[in-house]
Protein backbone atom coordinates (compact mmCIF):
# COMPACT_ATOMS: atom_id res chain seq x y z
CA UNK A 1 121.26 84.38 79.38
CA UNK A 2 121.97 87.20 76.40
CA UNK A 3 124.46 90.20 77.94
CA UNK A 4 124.25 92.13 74.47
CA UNK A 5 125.03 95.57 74.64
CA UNK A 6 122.43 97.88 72.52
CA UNK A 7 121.39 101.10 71.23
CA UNK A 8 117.45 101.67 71.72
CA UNK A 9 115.23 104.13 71.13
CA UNK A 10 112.35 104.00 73.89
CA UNK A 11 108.55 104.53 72.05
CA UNK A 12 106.39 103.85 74.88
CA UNK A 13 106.23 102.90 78.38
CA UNK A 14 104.57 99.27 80.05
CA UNK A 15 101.57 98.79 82.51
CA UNK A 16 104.84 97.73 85.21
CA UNK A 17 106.93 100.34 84.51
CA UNK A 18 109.33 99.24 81.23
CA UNK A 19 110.68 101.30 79.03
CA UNK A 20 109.59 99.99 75.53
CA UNK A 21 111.89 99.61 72.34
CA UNK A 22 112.29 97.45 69.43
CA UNK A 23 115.06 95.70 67.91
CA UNK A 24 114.87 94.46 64.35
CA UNK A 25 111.18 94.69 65.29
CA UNK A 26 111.30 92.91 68.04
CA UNK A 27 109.99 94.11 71.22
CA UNK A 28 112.13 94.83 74.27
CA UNK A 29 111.18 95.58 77.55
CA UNK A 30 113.64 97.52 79.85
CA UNK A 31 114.02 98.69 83.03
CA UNK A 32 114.77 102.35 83.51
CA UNK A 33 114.29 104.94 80.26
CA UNK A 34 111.72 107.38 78.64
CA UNK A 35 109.85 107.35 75.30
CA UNK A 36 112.10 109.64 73.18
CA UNK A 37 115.14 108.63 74.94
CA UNK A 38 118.27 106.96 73.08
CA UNK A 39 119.98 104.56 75.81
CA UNK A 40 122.57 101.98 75.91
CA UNK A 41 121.35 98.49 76.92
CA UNK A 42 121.91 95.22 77.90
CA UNK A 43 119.35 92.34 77.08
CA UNK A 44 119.66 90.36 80.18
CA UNK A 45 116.48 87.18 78.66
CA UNK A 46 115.43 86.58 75.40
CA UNK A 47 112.27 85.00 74.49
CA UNK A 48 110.42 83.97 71.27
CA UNK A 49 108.33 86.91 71.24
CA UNK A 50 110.23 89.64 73.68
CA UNK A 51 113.52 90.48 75.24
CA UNK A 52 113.93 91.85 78.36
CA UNK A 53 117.00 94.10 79.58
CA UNK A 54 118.91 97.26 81.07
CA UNK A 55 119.27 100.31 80.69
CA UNK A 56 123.04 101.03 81.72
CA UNK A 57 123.27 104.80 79.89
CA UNK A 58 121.16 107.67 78.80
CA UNK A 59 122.42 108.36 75.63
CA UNK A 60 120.37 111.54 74.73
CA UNK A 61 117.72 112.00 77.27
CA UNK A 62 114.17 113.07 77.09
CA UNK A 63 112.86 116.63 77.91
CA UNK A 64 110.46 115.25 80.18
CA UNK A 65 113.13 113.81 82.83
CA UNK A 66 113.05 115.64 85.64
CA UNK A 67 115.11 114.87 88.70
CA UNK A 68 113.51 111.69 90.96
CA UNK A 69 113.49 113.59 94.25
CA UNK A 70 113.98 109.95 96.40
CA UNK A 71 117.50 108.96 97.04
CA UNK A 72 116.59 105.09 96.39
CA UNK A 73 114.69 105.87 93.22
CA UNK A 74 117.22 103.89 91.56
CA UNK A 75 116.58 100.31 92.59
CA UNK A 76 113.09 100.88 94.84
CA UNK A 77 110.39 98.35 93.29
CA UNK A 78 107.99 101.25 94.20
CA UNK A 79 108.39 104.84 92.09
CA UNK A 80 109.28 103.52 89.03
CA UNK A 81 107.66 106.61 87.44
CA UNK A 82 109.12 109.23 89.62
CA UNK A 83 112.00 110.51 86.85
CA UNK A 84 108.84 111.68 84.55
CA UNK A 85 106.82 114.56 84.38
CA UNK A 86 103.21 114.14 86.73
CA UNK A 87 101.50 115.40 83.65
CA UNK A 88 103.03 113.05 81.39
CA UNK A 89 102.48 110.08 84.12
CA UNK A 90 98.38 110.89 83.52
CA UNK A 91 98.87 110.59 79.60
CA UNK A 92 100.44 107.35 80.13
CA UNK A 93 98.21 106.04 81.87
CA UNK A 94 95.22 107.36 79.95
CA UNK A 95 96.74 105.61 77.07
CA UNK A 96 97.33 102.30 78.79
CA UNK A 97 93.45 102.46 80.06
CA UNK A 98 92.95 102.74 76.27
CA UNK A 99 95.23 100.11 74.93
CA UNK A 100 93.64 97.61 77.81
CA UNK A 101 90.03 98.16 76.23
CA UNK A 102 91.08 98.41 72.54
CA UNK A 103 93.63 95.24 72.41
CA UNK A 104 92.20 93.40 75.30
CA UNK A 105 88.79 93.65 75.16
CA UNK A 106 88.43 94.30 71.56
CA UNK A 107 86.03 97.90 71.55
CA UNK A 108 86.96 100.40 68.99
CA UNK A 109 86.58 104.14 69.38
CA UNK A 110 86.51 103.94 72.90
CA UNK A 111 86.00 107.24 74.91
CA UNK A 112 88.20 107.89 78.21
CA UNK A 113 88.35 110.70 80.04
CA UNK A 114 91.47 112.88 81.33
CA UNK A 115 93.17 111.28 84.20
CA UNK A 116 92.67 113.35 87.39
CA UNK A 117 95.63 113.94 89.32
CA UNK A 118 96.32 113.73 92.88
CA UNK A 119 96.64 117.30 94.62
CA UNK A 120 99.87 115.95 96.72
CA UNK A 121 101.74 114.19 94.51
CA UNK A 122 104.20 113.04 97.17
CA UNK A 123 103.16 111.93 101.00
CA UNK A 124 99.56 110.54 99.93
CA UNK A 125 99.60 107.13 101.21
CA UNK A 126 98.09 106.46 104.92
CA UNK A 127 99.62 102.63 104.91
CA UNK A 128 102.75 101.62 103.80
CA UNK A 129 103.91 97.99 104.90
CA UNK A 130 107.73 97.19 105.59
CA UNK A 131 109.60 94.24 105.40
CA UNK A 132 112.56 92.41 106.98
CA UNK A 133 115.00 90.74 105.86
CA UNK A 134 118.74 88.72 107.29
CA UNK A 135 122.36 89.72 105.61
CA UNK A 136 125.10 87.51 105.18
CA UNK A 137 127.26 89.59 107.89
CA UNK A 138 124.45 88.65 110.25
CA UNK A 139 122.58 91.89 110.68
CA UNK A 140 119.37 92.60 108.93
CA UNK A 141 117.50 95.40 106.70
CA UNK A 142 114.31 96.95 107.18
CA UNK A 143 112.75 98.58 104.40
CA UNK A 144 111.48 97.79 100.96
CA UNK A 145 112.01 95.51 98.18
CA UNK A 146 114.92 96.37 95.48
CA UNK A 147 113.33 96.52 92.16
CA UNK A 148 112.40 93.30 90.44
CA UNK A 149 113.84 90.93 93.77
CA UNK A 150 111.62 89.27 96.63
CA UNK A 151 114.84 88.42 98.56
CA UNK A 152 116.61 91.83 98.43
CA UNK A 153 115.32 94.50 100.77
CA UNK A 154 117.09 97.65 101.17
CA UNK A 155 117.27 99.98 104.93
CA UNK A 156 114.95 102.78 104.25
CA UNK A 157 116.15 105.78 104.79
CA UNK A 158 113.13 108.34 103.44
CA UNK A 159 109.87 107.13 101.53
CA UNK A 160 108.51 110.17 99.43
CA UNK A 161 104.86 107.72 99.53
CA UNK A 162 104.30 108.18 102.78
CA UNK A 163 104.53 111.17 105.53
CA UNK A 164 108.03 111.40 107.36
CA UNK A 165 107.12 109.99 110.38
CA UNK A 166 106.70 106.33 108.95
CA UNK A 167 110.06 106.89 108.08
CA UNK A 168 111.08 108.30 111.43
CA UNK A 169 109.26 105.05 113.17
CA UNK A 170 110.62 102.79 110.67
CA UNK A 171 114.41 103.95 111.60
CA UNK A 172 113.09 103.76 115.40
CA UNK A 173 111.87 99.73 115.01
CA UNK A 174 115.17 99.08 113.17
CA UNK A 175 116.95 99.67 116.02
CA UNK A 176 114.63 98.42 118.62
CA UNK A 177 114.78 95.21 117.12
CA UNK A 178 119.19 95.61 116.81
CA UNK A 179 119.41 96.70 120.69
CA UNK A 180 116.61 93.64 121.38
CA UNK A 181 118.23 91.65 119.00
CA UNK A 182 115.25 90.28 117.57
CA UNK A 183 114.94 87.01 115.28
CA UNK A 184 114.63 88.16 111.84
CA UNK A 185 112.87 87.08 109.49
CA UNK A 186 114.69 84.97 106.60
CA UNK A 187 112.95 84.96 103.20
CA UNK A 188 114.86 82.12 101.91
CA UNK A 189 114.86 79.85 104.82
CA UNK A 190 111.68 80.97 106.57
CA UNK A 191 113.38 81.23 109.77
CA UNK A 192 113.01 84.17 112.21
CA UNK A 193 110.20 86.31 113.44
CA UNK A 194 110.41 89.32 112.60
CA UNK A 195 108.78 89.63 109.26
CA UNK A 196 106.82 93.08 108.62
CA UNK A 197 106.00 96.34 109.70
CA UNK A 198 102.86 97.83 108.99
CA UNK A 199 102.22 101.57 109.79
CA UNK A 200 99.12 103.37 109.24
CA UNK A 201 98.32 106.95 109.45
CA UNK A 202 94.90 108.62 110.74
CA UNK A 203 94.35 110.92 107.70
């Protein structure tokens, strides 16, 4: 595994969320940064045709970086969009609609329409699911997925997706299932029984 340390300049943005560079033309993807930002990375896996990596600083930063209003914004697997403008989000998008119909399925000249944006931006989502998860100092977590990792899950403390009372109910299961003390589930040794938490809103 490569642990060079880079400067990039970020040209684009990925249909998963990576920031998009090159180095001596070849393409890097990397997780965190904006088109038009300078950053210092690391490349964390080279391959023939791409590296992946890093971002560890904002070197100059773009003007549309606004502050991510959730506190786990950082290393959530959910928002990874949440540090951009809305209105920039919809270009983004627009243009990987475009790219998926000009590069993928070949058509030239293709004609898409404006993305229309949601009126709430934050709080839209009626079902969220939750998951569960041991630690080594034998407790447990009950939240969501850290960003890029199926066997890290992080205690939710406020989900901007969803309304605040999945977050309130979420807090209340996590310690129902302490004071109960409730079998977990493991991910890695597929031991326990507590394994999700759904909650869905009438909306």
């Amino acid at each position: 595994m490569s642990d060079r340390q880079l400067e990039i300049e970020i040209t684009d943005l990925a249909f998963n969320g990576k920031a998009v560079g090159h180095v001596d033309g070849k393409v890097v993807f990397l997780d965190g940064g904006l088109p038009g930002e300078t950053v210092l990375a690391k490349i964390t896996d080279s391959k023939p045709r791409y590296d992946r990596g890093i971002v560890l600083k904002i070197l100059k930063p773009s003007e549309r970086r606004v502050p991510a209003a959730c506190s786990h914004f950082e290393y959530c697997g959910g928002c990874t969009w949440q540090d951009l403008t809305y209105q920039d989000q919809l270009s983004y998008k627009k243009k990987q609609v475009m790219d998926c119909l000009e590069r993928i399925g070949g058509l030239e000249d293709t004609l898409v329409q404006d993305v229309v944006g949601s009126v709430e931006i934050f709080r839209y989502r009626n079902k969220m699911e939750f998951s569960f998860h041991t630690s080594e100092d034998n407790g447990f977590a009950l939240g969501l997925h850290r960003r890029g990792r199926f066997d890290e899950i992080f205690n939710l403390e406020r989900c901007f997706l969803t309304q605040d009372i999945a977050s309130d109910i979420v807090k209340w299961i996590r310690g129902y299932v302490e004071r109960e003390k409730l079998p977990v589930y493991d991910v890695l040794n597929h031991t326990g029984f507590m394994r999700f938490a759904m909650i869905r809103q009438a909306k």
